[in-house]
Structures are given as C-alpha cells and as structure tokens.
N, C-alpha and C. Protein backbone atom coordinates (compact mmCIF):
# COMPACT_ATOMS: atom_id res chain seq x y z
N UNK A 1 -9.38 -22.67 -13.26
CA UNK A 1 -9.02 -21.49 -14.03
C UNK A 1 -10.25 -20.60 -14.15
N UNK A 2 -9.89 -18.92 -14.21
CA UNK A 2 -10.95 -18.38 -14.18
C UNK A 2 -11.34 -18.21 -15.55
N UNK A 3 -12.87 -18.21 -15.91
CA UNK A 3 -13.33 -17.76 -17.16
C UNK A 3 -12.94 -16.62 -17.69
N UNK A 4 -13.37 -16.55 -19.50
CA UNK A 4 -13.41 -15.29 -19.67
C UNK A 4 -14.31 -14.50 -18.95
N UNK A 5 -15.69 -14.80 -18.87
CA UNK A 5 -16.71 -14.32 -18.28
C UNK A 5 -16.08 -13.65 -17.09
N UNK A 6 -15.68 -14.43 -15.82
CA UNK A 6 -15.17 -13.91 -15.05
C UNK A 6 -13.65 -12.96 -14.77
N UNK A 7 -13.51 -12.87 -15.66
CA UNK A 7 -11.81 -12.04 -15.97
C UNK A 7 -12.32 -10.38 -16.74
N UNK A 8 -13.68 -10.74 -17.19
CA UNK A 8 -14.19 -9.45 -18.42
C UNK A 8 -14.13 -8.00 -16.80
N UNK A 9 -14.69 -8.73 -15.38
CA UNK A 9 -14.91 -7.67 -14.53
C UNK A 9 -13.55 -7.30 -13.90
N UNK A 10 -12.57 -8.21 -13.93
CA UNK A 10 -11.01 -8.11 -12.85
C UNK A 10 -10.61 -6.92 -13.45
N UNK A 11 -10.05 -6.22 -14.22
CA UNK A 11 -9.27 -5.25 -14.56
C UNK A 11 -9.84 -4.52 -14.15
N UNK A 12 -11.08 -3.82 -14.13
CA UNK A 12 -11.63 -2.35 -13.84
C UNK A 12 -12.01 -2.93 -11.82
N UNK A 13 -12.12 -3.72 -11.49
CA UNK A 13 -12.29 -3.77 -10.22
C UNK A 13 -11.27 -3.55 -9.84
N UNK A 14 -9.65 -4.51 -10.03
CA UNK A 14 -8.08 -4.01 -9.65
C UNK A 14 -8.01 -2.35 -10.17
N UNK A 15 -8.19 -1.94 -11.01
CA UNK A 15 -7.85 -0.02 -11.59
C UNK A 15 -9.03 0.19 -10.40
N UNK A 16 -10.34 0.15 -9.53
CA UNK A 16 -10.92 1.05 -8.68
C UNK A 16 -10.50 0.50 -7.35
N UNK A 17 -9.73 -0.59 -7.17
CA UNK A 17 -8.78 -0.31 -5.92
C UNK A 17 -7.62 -0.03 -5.80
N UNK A 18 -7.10 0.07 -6.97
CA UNK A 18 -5.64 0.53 -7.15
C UNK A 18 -5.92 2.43 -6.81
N UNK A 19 -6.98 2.61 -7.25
CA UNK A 19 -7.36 4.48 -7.00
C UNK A 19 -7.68 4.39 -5.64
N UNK A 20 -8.53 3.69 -5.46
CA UNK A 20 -8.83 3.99 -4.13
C UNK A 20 -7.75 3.87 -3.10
N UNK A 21 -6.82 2.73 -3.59
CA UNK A 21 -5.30 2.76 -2.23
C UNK A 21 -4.56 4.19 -2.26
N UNK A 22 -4.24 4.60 -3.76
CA UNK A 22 -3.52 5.75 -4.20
C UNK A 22 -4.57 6.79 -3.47
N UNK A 23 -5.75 7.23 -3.09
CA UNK A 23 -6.73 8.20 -2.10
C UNK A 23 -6.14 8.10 -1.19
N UNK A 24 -5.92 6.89 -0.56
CA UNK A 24 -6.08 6.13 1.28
C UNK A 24 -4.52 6.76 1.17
N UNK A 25 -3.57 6.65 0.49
CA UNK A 25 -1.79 7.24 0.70
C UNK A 25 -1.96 8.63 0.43
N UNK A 26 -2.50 9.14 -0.12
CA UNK A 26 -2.82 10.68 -0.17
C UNK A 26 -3.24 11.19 0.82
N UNK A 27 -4.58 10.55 1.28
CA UNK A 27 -5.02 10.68 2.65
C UNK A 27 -4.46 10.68 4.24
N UNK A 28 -3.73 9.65 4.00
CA UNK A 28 -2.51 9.42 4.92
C UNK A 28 -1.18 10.85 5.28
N UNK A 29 -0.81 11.17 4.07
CA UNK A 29 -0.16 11.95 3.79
C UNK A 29 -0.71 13.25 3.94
N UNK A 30 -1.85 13.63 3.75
CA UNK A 30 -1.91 14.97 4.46
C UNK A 30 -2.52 15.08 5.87
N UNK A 31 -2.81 14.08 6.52
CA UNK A 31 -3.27 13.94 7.62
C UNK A 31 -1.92 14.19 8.68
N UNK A 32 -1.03 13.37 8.12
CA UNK A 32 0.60 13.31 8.84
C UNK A 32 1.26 14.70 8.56
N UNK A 33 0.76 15.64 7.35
CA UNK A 33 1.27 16.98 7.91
C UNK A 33 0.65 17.82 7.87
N UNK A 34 -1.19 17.28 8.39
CA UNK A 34 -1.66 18.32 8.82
C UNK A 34 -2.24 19.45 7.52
N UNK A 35 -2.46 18.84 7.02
CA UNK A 35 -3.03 19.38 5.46
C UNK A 35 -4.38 19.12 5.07
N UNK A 36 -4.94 18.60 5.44
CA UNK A 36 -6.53 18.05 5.61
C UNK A 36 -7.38 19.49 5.40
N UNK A 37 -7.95 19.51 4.49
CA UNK A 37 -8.79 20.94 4.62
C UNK A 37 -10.15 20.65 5.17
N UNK A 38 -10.21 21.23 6.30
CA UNK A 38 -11.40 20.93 7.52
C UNK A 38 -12.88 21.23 6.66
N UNK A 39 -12.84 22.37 5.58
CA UNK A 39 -13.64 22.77 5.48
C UNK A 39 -14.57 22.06 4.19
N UNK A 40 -13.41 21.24 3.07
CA UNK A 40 -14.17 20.58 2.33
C UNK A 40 -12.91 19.22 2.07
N UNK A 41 -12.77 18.35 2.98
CA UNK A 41 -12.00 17.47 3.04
C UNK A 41 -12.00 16.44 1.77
N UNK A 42 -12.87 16.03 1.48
CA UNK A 42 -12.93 15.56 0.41
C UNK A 42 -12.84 15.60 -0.94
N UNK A 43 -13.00 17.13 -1.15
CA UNK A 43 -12.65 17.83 -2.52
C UNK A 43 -10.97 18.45 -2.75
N UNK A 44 -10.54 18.21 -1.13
CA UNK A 44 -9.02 18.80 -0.92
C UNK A 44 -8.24 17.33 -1.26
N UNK A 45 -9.00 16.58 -1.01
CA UNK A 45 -7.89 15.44 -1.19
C UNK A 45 -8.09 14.65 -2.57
N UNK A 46 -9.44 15.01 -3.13
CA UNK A 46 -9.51 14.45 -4.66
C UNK A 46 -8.53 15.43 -5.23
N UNK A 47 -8.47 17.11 -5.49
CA UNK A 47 -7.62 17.88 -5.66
C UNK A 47 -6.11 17.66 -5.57
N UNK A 48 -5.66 16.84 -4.40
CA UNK A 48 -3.86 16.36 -3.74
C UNK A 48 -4.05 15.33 -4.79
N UNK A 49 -4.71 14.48 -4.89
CA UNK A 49 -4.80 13.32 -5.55
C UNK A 49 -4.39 12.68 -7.15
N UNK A 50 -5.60 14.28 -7.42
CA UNK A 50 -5.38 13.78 -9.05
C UNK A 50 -4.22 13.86 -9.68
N UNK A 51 -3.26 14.35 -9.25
CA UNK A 51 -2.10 14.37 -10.64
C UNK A 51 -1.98 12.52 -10.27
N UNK A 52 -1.71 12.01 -9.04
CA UNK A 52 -1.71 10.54 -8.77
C UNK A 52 -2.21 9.75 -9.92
N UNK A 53 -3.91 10.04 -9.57
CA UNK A 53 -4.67 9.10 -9.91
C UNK A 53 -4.53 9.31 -11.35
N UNK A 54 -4.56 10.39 -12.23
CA UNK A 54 -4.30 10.36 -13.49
C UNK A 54 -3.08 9.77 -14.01
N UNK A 55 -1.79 10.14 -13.53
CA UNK A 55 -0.39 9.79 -13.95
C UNK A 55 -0.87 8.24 -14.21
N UNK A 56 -1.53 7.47 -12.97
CA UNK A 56 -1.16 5.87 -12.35
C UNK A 56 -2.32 5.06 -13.56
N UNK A 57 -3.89 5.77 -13.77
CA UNK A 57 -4.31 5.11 -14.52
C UNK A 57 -3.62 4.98 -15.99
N UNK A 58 -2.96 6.97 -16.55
CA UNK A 58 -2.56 6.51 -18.24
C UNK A 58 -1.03 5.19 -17.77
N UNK A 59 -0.14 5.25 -17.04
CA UNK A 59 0.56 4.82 -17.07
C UNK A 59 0.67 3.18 -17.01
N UNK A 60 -0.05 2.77 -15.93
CA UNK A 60 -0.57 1.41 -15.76
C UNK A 60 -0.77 0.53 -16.69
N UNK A 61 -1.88 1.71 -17.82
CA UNK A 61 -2.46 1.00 -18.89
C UNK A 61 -1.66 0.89 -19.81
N UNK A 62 -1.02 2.03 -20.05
CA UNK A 62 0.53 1.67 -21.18
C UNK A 62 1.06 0.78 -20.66
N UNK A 63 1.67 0.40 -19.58
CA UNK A 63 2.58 -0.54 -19.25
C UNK A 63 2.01 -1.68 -19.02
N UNK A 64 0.96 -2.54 -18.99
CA UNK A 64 0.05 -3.10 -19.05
C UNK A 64 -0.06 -3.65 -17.37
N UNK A 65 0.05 -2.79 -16.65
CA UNK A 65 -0.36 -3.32 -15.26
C UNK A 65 -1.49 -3.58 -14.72
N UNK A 66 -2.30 -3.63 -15.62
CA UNK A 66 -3.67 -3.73 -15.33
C UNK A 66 -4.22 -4.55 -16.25
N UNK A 67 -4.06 -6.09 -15.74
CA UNK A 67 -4.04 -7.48 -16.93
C UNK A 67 -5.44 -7.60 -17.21
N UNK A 68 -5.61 -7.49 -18.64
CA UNK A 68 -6.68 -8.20 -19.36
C UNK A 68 -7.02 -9.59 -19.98
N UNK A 69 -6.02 -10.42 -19.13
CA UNK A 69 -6.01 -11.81 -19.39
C UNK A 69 -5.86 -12.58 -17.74
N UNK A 70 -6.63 -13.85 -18.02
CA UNK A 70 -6.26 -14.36 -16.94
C UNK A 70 -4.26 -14.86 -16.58
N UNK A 71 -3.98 -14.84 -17.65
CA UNK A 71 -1.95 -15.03 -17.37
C UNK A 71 -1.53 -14.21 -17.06
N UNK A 72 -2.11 -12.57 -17.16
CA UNK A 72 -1.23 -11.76 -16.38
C UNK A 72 -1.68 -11.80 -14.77
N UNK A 73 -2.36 -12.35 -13.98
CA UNK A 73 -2.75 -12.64 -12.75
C UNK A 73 -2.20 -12.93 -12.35
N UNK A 74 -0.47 -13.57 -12.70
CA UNK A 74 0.49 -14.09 -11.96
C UNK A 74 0.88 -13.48 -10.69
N UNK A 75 0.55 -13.49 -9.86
CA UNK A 75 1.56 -12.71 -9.13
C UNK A 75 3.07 -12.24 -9.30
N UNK A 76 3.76 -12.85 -9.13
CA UNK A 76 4.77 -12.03 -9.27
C UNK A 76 5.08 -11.51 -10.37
N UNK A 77 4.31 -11.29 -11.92
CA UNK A 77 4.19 -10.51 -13.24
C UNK A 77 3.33 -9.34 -12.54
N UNK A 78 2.60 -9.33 -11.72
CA UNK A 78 1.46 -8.48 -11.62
C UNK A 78 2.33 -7.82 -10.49
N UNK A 79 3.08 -8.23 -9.40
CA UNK A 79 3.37 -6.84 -8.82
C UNK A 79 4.69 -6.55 -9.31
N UNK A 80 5.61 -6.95 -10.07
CA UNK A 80 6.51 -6.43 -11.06
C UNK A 80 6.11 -5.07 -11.73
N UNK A 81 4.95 -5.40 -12.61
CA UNK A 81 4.26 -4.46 -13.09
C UNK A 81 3.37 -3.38 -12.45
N UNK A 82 3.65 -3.79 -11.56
CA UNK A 82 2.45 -3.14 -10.20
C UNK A 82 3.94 -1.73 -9.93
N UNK A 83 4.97 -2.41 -9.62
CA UNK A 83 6.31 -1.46 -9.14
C UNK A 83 6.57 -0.96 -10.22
N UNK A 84 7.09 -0.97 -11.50
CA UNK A 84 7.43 -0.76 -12.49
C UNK A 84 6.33 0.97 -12.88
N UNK A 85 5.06 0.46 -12.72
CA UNK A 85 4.25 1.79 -13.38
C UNK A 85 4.22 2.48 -11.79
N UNK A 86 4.28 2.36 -10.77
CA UNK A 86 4.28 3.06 -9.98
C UNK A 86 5.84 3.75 -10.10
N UNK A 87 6.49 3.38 -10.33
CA UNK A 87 8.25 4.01 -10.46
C UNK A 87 8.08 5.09 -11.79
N UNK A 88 7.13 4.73 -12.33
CA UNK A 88 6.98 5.48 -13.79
C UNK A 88 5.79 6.75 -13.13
N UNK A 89 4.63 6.30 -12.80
CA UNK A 89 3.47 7.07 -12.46
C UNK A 89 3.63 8.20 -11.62
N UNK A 90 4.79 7.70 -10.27
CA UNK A 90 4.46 8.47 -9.22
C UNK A 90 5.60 9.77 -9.83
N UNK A 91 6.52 9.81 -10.37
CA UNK A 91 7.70 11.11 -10.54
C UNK A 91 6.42 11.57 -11.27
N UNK A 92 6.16 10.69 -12.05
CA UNK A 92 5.23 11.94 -13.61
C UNK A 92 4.30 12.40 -12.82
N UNK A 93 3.36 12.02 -11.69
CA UNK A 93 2.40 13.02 -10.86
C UNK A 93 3.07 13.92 -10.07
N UNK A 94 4.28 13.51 -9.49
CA UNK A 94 4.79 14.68 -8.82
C UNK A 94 5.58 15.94 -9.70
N UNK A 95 5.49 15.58 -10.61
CA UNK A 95 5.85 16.96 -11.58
C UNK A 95 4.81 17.62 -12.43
N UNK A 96 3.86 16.83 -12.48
CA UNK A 96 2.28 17.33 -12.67
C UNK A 96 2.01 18.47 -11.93
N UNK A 97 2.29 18.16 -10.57
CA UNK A 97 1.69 18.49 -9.30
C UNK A 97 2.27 19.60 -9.15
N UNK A 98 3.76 19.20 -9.04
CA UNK A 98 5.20 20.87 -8.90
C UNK A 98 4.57 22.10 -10.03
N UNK A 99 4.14 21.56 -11.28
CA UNK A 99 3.75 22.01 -12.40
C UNK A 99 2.09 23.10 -11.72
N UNK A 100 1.50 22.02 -11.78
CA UNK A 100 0.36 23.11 -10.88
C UNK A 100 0.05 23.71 -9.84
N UNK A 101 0.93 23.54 -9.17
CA UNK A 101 1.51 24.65 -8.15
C UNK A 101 2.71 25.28 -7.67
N UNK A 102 3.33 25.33 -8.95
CA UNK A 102 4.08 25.94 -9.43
C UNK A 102 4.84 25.85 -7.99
N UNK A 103 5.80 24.79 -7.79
CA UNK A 103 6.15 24.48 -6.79
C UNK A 103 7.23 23.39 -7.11
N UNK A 104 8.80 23.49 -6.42
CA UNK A 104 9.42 22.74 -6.84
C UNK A 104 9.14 21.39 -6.05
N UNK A 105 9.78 20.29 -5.98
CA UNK A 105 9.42 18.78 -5.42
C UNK A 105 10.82 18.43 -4.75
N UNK A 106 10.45 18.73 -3.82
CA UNK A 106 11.62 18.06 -2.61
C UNK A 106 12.22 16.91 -2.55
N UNK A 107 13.52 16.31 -2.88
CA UNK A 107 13.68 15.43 -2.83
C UNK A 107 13.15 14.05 -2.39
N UNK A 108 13.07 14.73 -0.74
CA UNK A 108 12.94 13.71 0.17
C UNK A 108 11.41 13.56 0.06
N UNK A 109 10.63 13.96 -0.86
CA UNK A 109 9.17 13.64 -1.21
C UNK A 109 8.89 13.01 -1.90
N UNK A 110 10.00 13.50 -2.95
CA UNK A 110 9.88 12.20 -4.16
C UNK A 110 10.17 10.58 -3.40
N UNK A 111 11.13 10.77 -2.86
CA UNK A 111 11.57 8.87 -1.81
C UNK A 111 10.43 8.21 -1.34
N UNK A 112 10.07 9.77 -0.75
CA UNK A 112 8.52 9.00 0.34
C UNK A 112 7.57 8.70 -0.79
N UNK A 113 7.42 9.57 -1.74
CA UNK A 113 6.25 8.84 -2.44
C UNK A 113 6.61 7.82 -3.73
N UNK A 114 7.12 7.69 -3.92
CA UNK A 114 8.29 6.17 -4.98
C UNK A 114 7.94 5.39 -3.64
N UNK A 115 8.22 5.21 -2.34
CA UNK A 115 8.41 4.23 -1.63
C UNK A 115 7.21 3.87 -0.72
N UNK A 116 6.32 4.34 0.11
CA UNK A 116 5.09 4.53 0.49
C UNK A 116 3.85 4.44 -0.62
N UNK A 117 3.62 4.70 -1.19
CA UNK A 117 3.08 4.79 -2.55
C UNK A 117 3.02 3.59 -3.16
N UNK A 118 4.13 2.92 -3.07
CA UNK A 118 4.04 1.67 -4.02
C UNK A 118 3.37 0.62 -3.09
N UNK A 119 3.87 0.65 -1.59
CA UNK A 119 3.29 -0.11 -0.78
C UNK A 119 1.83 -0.34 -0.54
N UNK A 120 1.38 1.16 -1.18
CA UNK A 120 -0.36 0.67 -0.53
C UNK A 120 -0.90 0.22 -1.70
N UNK A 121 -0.35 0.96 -2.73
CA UNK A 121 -0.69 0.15 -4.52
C UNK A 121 -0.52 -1.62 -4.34
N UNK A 122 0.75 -1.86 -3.44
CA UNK A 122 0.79 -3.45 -3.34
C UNK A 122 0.43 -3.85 -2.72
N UNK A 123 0.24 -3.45 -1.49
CA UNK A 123 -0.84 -4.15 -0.19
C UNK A 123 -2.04 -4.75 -1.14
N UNK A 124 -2.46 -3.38 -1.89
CA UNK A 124 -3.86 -3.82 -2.20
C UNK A 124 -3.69 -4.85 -3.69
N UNK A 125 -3.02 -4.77 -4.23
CA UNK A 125 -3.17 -5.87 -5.04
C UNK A 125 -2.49 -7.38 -4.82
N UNK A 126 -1.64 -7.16 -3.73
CA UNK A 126 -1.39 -8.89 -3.21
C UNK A 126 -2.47 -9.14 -2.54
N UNK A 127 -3.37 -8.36 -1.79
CA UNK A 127 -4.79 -8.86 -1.00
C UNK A 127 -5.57 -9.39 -2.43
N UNK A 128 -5.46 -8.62 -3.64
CA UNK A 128 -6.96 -8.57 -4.53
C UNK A 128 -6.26 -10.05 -5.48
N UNK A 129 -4.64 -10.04 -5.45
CA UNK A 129 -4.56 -11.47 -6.89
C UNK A 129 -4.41 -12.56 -5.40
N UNK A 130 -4.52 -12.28 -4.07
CA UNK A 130 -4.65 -13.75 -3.49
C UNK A 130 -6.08 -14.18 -3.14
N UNK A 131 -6.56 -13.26 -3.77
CA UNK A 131 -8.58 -13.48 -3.13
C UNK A 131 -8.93 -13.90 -4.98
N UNK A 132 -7.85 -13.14 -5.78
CA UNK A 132 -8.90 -14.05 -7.16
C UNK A 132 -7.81 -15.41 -7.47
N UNK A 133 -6.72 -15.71 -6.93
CA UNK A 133 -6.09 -16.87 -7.02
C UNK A 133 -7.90 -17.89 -6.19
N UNK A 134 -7.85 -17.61 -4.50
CA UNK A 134 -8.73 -18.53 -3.91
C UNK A 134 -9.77 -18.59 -4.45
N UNK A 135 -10.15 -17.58 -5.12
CA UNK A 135 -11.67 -17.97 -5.75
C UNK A 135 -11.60 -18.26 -7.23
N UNK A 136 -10.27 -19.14 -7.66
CA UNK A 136 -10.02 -19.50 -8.85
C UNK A 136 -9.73 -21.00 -8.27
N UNK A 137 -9.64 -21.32 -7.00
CA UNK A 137 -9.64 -22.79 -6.61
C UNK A 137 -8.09 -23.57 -6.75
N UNK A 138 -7.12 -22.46 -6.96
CA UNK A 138 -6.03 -22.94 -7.41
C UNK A 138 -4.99 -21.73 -6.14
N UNK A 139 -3.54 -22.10 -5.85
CA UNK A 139 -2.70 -21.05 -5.24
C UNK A 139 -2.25 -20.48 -6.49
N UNK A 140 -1.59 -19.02 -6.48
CA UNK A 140 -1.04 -18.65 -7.21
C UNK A 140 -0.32 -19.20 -8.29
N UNK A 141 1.04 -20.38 -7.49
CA UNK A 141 1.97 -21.56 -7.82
C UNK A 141 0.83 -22.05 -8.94
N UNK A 142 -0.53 -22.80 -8.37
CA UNK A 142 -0.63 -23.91 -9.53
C UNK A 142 -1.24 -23.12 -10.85
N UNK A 143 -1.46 -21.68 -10.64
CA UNK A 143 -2.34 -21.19 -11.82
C UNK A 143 -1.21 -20.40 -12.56
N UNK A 144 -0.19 -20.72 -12.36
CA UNK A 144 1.21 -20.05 -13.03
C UNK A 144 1.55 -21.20 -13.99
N UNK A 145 1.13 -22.51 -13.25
CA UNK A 145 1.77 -23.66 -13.81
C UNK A 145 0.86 -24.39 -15.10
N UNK A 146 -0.68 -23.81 -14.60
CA UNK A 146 -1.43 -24.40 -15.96
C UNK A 146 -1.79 -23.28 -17.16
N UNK A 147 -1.21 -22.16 -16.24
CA UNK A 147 -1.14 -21.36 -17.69
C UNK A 147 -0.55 -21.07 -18.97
C-alpha cells in the first residue's frame, strides 16, 4: 500500500497530466483542421485550450476526480470519475468557448469533444493508476481488496 507520504504528490501529478492530455487533444484538433497558428503556436493553443483546462480542473475537483486518498486509486472509481467530470467539464468549456467567441457550438463538435476528449483524459490516467498500482507492489484487483 502506498503511503501517505507518497499519495501527498499523486493528485497534483494526475491534475498536470490530465492538462497536459487535454493540450495534446486540443493540439490534435487544430492540427486536423488546420488551425495551428504558424506564427505563435503555442500561445494559439494555450488560448483553444483554456476554456478546457479551466472547466476540467474546477470540475474534477468538485466531483472529486482527482483522489486525495490512496482508495480513490481504484481504478475503475477513478475512471468513472475520470468520465463523469469530463461529461460535465467538456459541454461547460464548450460554452465558455461559444461564449468567447461569440460563436454558436456545432453539434457534431460537441460528440467529438464528449468522445475524443475523454479518451486522451483516459489513456492518460489508465497509463498513470497502472504505473502507481506497479509501484504500489500490488495489481489494481489486490489494492481494491485491502482497502
């Protein structure tokens, strides 16, 4: 089982790869239509980004997807909650977004990003709770079972 000691760093390391996946799908996404601003690429896509990254951190944290205990590490509690604030996060950034650029939100944008969106949010956290399951010396299964 992991310590407190070692659990005090997991939450803010899972919240700076949970941002950083939510970048990498942003990134993705304007590359595929060609939206990439050549001239300051990086400030264009923190800009696409933030209603994301803001919606996903307040939301996460209300909904507690971002465990401050070693029992919420469960996997399947953690990407429950992982889908759950992304189903919540991603409409509320895309109406952020419609909102600041005064721009309505296309259906078929909202799908792609509810559905794409959640995937790279989960890629990266089934990679991050099966690397702190192995370096907890236990599979997921047995650290569900002594918790």
């Amino acid at each position: 089982m992991m310590s407190n000691q070692s659990m005090r760093w997991t939450p803010w390391v899972l919240l700076v790869g949970d941002l950083l996946a939510i970048l990498l799908f942003v990134f993705v996404g304007q590359r595929d239509h060609n939206t990439v601003d050549a001239a300051r690429p990086l400030l264009g896509l923190l800009s696409t980004a933030f209603p994301f990254l803001l919606a996903w951190v307040v939301v996460a944290w209300v909904v507690k997807a971002v465990p401050l205990r070693p029992s919420g590490m469960r996997l399947p509690g953690l990407l429950a909650r992982t889908v759950n604030a992304w189903f919540i996060a991603a409409p509320l950034a895309l109406m952020l977004r419609g909102f600041l650029l005064s721009r309505d939100i296309p259906p078929a944008f909202m799908l792609v990003t509810l559905g794409l969106g959640s995937l790279f949010v989960l890629a990266w956290r089934l990679a991050f709770g099966w690397l702190w399951h192995k370096r907890a010396g236990q599979t997921p299964a047995q650290t569900a079972e002594s918790l």
